[in-house]
Protein backbone atom coordinates (compact mmCIF):
# COMPACT_ATOMS: atom_id res chain seq x y z
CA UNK A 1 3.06 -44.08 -37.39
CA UNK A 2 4.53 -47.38 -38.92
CA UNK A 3 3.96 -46.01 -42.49
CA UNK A 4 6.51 -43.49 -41.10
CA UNK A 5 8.95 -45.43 -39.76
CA UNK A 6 8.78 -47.32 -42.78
CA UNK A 7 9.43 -44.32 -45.02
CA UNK A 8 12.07 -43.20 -42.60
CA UNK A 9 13.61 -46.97 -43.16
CA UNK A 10 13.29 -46.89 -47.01
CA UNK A 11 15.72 -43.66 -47.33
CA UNK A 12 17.77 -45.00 -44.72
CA UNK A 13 17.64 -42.62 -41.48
CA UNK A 14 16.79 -44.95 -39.28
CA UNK A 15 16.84 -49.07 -38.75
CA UNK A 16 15.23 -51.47 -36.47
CA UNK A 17 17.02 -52.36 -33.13
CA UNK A 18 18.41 -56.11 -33.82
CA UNK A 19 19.14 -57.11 -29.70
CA UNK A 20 16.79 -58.74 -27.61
CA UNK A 21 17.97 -56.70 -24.62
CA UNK A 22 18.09 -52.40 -24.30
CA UNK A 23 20.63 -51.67 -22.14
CA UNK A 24 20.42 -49.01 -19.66
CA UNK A 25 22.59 -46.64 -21.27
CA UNK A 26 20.13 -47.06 -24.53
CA UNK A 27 16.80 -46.51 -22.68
CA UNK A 28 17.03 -44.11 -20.24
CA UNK A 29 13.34 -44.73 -19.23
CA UNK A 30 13.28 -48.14 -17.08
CA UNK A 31 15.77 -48.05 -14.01
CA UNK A 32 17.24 -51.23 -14.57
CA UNK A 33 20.19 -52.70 -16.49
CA UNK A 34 18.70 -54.52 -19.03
CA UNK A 35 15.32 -54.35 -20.49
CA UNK A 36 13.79 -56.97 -22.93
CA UNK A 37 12.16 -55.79 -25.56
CA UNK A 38 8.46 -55.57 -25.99
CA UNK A 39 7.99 -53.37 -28.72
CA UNK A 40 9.83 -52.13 -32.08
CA UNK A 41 12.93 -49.95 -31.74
CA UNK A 42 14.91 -48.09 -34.08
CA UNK A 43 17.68 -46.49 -34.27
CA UNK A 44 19.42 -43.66 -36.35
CA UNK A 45 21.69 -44.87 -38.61
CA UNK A 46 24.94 -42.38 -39.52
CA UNK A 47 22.97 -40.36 -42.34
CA UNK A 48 20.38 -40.26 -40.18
CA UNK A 49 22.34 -38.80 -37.57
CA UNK A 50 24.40 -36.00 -40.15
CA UNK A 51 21.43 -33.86 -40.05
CA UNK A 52 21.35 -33.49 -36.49
């Protein structure tokens, strides 16, 4: 999977998550306000998000 996420990242559809902290709007998955990161994010960036 990282070699995809890394591809994914070289032709710019999607970036790492920068914060320290998800909020609850951003991870719908844990039921409280703020999360701290464990694990790699990412996020689409705008061209990623023009072919949706």
């Amino acid at each position: 999977m990282r070699h995809l996420y890394r591809a994914l990242r070289l032709v710019g559809l999607v970036s790492e998550y920068e914060g320290s902290t998800i909020k609850a709007s951003d991870r719908k998955l844990k039921p409280k306000d703020e999360t701290h990161r464990k694990h790699t994010y990412y996020v689409t960036t705008d061209r990623g998000d023009e072919g949706l």
